[in-house]
C-alpha atoms as a PDB file:
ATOM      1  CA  UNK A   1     126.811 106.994 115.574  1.00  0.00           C
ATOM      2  CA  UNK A   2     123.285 106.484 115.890  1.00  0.00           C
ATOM      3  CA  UNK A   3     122.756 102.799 117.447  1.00  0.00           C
ATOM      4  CA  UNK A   4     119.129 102.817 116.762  1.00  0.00           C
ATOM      5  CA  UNK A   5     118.726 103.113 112.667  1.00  0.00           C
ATOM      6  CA  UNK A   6     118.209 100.312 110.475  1.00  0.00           C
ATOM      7  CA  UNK A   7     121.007  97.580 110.499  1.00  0.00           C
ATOM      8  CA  UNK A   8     122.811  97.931 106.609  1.00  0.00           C
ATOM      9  CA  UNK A   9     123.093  94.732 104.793  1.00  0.00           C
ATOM     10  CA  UNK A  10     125.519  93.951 101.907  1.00  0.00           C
ATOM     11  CA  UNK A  11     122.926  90.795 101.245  1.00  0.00           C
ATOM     12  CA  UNK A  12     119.887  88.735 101.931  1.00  0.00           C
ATOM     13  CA  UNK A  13     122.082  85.998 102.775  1.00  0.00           C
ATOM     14  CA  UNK A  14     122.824  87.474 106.323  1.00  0.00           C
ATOM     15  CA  UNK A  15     119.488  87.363 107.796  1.00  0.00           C
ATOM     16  CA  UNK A  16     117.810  85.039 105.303  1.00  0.00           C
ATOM     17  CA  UNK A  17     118.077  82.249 108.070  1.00  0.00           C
ATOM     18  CA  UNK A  18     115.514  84.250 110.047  1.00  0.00           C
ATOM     19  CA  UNK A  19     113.119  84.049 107.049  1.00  0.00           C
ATOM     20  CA  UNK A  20     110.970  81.429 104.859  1.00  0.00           C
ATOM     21  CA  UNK A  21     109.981  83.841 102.922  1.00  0.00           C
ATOM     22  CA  UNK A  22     110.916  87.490 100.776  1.00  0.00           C
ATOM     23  CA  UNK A  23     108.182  89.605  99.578  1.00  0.00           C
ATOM     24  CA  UNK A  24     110.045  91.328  96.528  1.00  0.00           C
ATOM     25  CA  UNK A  25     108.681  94.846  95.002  1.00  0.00           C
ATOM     26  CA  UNK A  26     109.026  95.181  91.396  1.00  0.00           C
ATOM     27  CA  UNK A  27     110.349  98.837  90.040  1.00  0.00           C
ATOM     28  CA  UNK A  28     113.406  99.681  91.892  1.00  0.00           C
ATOM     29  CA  UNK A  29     114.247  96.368  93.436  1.00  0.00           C
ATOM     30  CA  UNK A  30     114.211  93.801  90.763  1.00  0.00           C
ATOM     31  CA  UNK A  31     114.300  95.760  87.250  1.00  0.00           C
ATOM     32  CA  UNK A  32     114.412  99.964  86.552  1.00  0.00           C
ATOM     33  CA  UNK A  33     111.474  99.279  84.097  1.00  0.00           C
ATOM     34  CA  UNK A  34     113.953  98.654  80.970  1.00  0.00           C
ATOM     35  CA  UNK A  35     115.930  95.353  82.620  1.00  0.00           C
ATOM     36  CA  UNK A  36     116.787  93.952  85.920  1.00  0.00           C
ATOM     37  CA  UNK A  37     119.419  95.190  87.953  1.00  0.00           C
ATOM     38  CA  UNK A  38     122.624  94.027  88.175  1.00  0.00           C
ATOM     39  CA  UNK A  39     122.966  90.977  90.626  1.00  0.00           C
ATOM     40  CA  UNK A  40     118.718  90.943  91.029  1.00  0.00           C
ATOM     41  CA  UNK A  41     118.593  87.570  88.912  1.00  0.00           C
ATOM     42  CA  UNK A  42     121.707  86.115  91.042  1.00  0.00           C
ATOM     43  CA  UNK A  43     119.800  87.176  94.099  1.00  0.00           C
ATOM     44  CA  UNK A  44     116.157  85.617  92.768  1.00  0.00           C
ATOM     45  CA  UNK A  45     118.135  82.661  91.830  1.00  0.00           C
ATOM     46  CA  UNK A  46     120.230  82.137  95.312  1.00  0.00           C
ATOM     47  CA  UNK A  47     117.008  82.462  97.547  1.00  0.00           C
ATOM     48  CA  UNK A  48     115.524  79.542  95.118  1.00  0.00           C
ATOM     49  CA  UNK A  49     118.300  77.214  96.174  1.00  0.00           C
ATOM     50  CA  UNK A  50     117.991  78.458  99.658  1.00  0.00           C
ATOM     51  CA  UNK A  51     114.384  77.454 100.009  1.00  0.00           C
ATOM     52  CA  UNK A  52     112.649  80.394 100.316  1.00  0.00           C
ATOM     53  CA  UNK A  53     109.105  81.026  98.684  1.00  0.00           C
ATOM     54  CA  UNK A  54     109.401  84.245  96.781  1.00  0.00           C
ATOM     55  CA  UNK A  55     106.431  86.369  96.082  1.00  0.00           C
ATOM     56  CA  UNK A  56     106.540  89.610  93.918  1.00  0.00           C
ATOM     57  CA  UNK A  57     104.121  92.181  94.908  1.00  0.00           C
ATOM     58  CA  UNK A  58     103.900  94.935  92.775  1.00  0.00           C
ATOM     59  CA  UNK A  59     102.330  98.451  92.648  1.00  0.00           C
ATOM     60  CA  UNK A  60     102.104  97.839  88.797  1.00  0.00           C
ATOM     61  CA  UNK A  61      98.504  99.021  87.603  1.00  0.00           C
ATOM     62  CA  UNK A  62      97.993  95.985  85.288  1.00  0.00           C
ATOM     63  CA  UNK A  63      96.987  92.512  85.623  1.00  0.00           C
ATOM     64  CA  UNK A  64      99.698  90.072  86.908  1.00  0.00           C
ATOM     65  CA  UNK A  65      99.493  88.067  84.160  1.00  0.00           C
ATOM     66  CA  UNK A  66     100.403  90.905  81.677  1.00  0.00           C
ATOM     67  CA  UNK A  67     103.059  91.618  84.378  1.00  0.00           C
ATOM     68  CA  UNK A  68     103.941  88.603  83.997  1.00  0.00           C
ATOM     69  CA  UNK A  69     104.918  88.800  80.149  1.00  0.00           C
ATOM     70  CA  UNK A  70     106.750  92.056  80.931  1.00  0.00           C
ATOM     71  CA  UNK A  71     108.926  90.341  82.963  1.00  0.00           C
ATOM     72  CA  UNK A  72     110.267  87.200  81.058  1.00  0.00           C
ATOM     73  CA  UNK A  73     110.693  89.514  78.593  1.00  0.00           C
ATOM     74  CA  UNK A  74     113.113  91.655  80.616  1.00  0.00           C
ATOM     75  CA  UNK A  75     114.844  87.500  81.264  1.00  0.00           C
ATOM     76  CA  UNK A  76     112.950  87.173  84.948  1.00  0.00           C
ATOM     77  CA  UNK A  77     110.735  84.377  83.758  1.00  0.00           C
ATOM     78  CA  UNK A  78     108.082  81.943  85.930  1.00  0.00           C
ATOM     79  CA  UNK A  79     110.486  79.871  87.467  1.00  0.00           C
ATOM     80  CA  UNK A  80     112.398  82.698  89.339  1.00  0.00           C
ATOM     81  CA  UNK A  81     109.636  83.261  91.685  1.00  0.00           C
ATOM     82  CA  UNK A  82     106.496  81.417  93.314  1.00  0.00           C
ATOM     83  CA  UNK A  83     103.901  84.292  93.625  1.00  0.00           C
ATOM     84  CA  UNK A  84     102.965  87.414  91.347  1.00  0.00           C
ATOM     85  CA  UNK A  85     100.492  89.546  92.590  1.00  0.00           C
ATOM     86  CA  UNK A  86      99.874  93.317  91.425  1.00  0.00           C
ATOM     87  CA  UNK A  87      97.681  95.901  92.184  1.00  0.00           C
ATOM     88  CA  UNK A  88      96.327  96.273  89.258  1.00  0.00           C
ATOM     89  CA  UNK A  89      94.971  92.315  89.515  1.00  0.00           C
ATOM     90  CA  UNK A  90      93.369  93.673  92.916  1.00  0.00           C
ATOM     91  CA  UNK A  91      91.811  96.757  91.531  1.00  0.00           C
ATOM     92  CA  UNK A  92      90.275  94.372  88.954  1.00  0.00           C
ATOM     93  CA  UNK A  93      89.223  91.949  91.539  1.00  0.00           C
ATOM     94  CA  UNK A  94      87.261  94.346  93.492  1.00  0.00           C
ATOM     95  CA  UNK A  95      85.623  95.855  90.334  1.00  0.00           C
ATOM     96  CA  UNK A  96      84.637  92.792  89.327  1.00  0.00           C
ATOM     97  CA  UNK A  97      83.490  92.021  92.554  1.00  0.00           C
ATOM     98  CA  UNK A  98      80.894  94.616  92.881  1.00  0.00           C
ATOM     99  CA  UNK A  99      82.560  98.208  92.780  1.00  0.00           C
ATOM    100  CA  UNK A 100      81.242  98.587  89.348  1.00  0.00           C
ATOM    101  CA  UNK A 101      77.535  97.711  90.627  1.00  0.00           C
ATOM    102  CA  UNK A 102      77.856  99.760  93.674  1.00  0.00           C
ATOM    103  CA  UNK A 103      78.816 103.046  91.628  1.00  0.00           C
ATOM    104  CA  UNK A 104      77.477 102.532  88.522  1.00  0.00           C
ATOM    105  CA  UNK A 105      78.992 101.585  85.154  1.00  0.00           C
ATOM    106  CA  UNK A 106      80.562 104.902  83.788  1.00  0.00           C
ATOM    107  CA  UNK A 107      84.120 104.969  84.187  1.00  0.00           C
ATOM    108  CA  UNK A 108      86.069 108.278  82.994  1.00  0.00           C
ATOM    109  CA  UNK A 109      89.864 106.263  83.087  1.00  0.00           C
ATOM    110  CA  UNK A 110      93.259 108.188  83.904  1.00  0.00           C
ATOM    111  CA  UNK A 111      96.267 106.387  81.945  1.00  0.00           C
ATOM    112  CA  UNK A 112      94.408 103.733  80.172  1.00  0.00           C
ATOM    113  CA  UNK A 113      92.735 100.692  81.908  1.00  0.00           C
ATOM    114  CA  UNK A 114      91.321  98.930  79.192  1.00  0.00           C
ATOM    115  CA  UNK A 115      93.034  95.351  80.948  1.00  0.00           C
ATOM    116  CA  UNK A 116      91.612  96.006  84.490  1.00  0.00           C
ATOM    117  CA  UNK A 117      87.774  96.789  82.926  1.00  0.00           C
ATOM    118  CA  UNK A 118      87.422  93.755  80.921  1.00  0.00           C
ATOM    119  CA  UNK A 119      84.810  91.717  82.370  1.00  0.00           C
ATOM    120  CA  UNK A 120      83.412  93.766  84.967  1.00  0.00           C
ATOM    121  CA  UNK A 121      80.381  95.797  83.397  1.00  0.00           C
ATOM    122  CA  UNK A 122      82.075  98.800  83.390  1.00  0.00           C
ATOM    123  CA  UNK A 123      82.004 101.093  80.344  1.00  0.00           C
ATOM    124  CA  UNK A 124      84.408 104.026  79.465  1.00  0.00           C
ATOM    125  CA  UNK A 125      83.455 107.366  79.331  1.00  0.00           C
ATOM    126  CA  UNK A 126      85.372 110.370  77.738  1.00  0.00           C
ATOM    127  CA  UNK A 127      83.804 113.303  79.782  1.00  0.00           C
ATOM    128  CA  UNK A 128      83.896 113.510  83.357  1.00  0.00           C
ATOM    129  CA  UNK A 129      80.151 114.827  83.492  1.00  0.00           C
ATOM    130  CA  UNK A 130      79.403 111.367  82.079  1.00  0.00           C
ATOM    131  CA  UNK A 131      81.336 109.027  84.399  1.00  0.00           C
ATOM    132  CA  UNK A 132      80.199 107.590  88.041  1.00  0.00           C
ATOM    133  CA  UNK A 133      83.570 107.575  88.981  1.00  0.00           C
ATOM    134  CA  UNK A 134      87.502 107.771  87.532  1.00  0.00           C
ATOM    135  CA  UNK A 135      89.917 104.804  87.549  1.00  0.00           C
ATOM    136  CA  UNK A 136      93.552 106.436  87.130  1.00  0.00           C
ATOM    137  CA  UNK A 137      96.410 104.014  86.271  1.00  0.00           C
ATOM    138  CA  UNK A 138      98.353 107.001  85.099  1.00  0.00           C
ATOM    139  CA  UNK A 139      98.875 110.433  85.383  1.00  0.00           C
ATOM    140  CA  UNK A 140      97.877 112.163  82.162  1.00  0.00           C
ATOM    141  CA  UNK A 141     100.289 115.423  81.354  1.00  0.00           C
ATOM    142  CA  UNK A 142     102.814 113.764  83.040  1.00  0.00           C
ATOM    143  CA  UNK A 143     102.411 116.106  86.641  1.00  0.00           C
ATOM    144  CA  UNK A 144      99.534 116.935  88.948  1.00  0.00           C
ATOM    145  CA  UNK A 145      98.743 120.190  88.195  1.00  0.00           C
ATOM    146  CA  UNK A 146      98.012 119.206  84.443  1.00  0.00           C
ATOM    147  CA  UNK A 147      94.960 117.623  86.217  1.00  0.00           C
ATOM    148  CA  UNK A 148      93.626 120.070  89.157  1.00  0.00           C
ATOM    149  CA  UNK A 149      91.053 121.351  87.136  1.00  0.00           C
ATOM    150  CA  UNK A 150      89.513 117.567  86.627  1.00  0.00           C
ATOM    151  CA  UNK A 151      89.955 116.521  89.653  1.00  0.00           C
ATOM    152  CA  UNK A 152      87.896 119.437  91.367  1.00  0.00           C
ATOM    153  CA  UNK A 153      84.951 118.768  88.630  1.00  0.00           C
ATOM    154  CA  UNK A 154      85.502 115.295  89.917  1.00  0.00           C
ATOM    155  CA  UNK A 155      85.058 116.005  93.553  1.00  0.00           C
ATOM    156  CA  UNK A 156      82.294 118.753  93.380  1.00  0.00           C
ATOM    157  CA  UNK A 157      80.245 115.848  91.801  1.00  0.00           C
ATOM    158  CA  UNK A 158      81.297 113.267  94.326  1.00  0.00           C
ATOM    159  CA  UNK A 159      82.870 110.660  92.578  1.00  0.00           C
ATOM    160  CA  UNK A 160      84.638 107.785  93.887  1.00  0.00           C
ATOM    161  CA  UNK A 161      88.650 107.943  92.464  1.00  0.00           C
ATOM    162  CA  UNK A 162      89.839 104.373  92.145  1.00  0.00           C
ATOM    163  CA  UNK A 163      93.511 104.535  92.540  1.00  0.00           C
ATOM    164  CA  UNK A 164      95.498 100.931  90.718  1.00  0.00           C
ATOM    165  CA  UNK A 165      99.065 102.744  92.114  1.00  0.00           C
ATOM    166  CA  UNK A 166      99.432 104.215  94.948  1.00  0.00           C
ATOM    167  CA  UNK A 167     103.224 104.979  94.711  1.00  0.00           C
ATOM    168  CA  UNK A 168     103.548 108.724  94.342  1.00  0.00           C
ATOM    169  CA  UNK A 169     107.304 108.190  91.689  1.00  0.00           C
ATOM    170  CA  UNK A 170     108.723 105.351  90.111  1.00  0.00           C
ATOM    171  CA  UNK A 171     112.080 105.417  88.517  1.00  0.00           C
ATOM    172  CA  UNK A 172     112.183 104.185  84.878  1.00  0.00           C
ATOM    173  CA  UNK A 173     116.193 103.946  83.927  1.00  0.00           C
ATOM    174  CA  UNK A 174     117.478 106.594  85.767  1.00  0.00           C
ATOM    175  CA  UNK A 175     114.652 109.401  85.208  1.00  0.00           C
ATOM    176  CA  UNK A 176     111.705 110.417  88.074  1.00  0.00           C
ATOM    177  CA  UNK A 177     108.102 109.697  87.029  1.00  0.00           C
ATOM    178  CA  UNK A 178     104.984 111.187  89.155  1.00  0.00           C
ATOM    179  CA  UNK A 179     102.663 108.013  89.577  1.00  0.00           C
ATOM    180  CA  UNK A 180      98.694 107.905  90.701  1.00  0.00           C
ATOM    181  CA  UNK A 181      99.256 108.139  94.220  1.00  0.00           C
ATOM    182  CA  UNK A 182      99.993 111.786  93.866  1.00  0.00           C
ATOM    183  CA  UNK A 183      96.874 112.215  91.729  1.00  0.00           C
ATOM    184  CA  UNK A 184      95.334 110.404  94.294  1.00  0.00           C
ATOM    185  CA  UNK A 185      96.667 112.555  97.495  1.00  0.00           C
ATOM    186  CA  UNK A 186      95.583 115.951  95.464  1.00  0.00           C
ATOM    187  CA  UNK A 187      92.339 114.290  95.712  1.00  0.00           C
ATOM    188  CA  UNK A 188      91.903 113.219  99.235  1.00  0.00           C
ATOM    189  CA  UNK A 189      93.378 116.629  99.588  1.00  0.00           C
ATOM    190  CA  UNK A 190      90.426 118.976  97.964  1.00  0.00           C
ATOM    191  CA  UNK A 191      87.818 116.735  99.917  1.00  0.00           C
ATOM    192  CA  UNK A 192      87.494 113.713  97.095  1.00  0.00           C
ATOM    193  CA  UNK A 193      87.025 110.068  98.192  1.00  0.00           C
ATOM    194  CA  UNK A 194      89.865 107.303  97.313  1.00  0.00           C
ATOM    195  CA  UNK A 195      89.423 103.812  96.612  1.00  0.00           C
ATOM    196  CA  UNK A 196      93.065 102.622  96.617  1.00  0.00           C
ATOM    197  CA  UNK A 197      94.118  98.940  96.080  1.00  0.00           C
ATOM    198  CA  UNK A 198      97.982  98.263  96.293  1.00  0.00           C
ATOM    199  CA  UNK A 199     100.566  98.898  98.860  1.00  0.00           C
ATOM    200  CA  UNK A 200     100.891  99.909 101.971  1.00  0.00           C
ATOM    201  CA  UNK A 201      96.959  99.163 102.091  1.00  0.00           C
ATOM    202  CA  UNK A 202      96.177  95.782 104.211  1.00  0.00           C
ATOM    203  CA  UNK A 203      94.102  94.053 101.455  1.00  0.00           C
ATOM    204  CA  UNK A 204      96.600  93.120  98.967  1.00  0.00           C
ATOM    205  CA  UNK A 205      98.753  92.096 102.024  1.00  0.00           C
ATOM    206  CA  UNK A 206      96.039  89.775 103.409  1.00  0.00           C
ATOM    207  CA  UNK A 207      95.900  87.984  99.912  1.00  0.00           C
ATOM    208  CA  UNK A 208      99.249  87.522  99.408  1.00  0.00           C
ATOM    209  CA  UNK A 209      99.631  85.683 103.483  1.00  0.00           C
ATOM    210  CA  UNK A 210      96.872  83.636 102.117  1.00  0.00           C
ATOM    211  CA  UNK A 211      99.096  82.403  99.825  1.00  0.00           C
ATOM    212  CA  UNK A 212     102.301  82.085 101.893  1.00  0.00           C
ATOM    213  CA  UNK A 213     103.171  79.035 103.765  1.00  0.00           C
ATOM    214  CA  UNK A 214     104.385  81.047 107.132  1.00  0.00           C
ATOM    215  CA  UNK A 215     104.444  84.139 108.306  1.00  0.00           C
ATOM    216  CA  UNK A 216     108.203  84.247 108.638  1.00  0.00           C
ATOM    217  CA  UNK A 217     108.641  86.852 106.189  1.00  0.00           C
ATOM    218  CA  UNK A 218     110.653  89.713 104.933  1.00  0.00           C
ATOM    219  CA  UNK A 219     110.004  92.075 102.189  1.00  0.00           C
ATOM    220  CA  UNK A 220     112.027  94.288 100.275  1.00  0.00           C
ATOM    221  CA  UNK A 221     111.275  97.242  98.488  1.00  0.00           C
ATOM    222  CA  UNK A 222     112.767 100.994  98.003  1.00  0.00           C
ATOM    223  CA  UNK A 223     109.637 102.914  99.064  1.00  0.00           C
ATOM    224  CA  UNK A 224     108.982 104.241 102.405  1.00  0.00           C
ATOM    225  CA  UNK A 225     105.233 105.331 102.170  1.00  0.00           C
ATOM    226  CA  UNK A 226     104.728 102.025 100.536  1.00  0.00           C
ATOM    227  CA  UNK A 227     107.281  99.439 100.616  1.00  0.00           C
ATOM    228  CA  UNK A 228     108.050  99.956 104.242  1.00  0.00           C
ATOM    229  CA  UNK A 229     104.710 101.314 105.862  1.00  0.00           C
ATOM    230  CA  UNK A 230     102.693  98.602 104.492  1.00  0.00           C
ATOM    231  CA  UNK A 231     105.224  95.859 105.522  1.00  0.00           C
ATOM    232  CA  UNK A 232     105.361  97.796 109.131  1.00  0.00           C
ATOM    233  CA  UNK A 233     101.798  97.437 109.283  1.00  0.00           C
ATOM    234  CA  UNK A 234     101.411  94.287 108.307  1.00  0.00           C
ATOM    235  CA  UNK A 235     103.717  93.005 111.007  1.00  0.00           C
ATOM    236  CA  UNK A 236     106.599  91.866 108.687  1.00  0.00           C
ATOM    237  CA  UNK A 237     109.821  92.972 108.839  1.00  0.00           C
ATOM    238  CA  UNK A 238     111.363  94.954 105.712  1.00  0.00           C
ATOM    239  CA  UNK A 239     114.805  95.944 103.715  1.00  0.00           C
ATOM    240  CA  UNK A 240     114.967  99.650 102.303  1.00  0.00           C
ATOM    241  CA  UNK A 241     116.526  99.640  98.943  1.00  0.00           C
ATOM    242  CA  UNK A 242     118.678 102.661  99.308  1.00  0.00           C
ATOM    243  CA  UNK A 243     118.958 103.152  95.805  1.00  0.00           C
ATOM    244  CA  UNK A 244     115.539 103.556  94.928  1.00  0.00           C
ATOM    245  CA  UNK A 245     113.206 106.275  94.749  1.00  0.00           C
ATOM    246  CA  UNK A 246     114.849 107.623  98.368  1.00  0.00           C
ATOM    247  CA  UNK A 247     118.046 108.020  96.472  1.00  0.00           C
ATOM    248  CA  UNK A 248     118.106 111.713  96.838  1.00  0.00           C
ATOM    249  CA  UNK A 249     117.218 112.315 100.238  1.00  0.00           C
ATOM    250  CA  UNK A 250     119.956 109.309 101.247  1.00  0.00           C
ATOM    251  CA  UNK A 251     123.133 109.922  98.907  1.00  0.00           C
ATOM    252  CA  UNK A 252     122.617 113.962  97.272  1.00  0.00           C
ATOM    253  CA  UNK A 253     121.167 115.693  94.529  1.00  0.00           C
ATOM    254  CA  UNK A 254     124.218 113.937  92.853  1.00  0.00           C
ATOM    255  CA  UNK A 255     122.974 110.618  93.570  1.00  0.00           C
ATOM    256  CA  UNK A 256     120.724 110.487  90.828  1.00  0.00           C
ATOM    257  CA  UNK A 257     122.054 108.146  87.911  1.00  0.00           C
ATOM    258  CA  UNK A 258     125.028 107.076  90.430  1.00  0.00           C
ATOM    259  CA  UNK A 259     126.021 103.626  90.964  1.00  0.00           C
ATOM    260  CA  UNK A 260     124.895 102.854  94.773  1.00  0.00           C
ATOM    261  CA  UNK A 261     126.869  99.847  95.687  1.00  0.00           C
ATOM    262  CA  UNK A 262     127.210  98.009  99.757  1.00  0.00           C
ATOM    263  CA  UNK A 263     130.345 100.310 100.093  1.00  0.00           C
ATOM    264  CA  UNK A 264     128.556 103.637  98.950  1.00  0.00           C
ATOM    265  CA  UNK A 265     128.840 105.969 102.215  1.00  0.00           C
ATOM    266  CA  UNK A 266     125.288 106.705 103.833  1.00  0.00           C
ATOM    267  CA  UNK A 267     125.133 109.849 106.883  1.00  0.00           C
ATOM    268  CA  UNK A 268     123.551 108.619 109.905  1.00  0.00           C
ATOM    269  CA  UNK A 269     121.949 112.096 109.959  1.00  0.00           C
ATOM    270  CA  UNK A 270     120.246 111.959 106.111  1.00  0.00           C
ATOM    271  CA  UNK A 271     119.001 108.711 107.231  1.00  0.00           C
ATOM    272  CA  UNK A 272     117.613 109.433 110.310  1.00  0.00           C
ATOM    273  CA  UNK A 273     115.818 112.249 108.674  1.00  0.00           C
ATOM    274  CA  UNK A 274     114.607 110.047 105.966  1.00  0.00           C
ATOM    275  CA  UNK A 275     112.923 108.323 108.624  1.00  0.00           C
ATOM    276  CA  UNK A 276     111.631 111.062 110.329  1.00  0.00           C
ATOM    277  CA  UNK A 277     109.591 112.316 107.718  1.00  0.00           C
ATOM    278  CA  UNK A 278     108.440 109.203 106.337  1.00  0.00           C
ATOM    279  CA  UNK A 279     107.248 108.004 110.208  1.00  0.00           C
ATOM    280  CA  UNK A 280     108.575 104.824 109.822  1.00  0.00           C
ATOM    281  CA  UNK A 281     111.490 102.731 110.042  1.00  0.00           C
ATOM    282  CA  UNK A 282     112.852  99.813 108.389  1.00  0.00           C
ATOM    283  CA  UNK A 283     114.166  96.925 110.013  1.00  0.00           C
ATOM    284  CA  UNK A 284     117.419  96.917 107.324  1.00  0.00           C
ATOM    285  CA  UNK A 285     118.730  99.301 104.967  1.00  0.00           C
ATOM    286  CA  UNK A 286     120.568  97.372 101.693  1.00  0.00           C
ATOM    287  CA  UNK A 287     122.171  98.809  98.359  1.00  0.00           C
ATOM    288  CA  UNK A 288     119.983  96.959  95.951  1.00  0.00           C
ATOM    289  CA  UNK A 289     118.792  93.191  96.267  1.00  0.00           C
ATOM    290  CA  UNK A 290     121.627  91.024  96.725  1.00  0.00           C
ATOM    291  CA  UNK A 291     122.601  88.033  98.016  1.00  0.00           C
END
């Protein structure tokens, strides 16, 4: 056995005495878009007696607040948690801010951002010759190559891509959906510039410390690019959900739609090679957030 990989929890509770606070992602940890997963409201619930400040951070291109309303309506309501911060409330922050003066006020929008333009000056645009640069809170067709052609218009004129999500999948129920961080890499890719707000990028991070009372903190979240990196380099320690997006890679082609549960057998080997070609490592490994 492998004595250096991640140490495999069966719940918070077993480490939770190192912590003041969890840092919770949304999709994949707390809810699978539809309603949360089973034992996630237990888990919110048992860290609330326990003491623990619990802030959601969330690669969800909206505005918290309208996060917010998602989520009591899936049952996880106000009083489950002490912090909701998403990157879509970022993205709007920093437009607001002065992005939208800096580029100008044409915005050409990918997905549908009518929530994160409201009161910033910006004005949508329906061509791309007519936009100063491209907001994307979706990924229109559904895949990347849908969108190659735009995107190379997009980067032969320069224009700044303003990415609200940088995960690159989300799971919603049990299918795989391509998210704006794979728009997003295609564009870095041909030569385009990238704005992104959300995780793993420091700036969300840095607003949500502000916020905390310690830095004695662990997150949890099912995404190695995100989740983990930006919790790596951030200085925090962090739980891999196993049965997230990594699902695959950890468990089989099988795995998909599978009920992943503490006693679910994980290979040393797949997970070592997960963490090989991610290039980072979490400090636990855990089934799904439990306490």
């Amino acid at each position: 056995m492998t004595t250096d990989l991640p140490r495999r929890l069966r719940g918070l509770s077993e480490v939770m005495d190192d912590y003041d606070e969890v840092i919770l992602d949304l999709w994949g940890v707390v809810h699978n878009g539809y309603r949360p997963f089973p034992g996630s409201l237990e888990a919110l619930a048992a860290l609330k007696a326990a003491g623990k400040t619990i802030a959601l951070l969330s690669n969800a291109p909206r505005r918290s607040a309208e996060v917010a309303g998602q989520l009591a309506q899936m049952g996880v309501h106000p009083d489950a948690y002490d912090i909701l911060l998403t990157s879509g409330e970022a993205t709007h922050a920093a437009l607001k801010k002065g992005l939208v003066s800096q580029w100008g006020q044409r915005c050409l929008t990918l997905g549908g951002a009518d929530g994160l333009l409201a009161g910033t000056g910006a004005l949508t645009v329906d061509d791309i010759d007519q936009a100063d640069f491209i907001l994307a809170t979706g990924v229109p067709g559904g895949d990347v190559a849908s969108n190659r052609a735009l995107l190379a218009r997009a980067a032969a004129q320069g224009l700044p891509f303003v990415c609200a999500n940088p995960d690159r999948v989300v799971h919603v129920g049990d299918a795989l959906y391509v998210c704006p961080g794979a728009l997003a890499d295609a564009y870095q890719a041909i030569g385009g510039t990238v704005v992104w707000f959300g995780k793993p990028h420091d700036g969300v991070y840095q607003t949500l410390f502000a916020q905390l009372p310690s830095r004695r903190i662990l997150a949890v979240g099912d995404g190695m690019p995100t989740d983990v990196q930006g919790a790596v380099d951030a200085g925090i320690d962090v739980a891999l959900v196993v049965a997230g997006i990594h699902r695959a890679a950890l468990f089989g082609p099988d795995a998909e739609g599978a009920v992943i549960g503490p006693d679910t057998p994980l290979a040393d080997s797949r997970l070592a090679a997960l963490i090989a070609a991610e290039k980072v490592k979490p400090t636990f490994i855990i089934h799904g957030l439990a306490w």
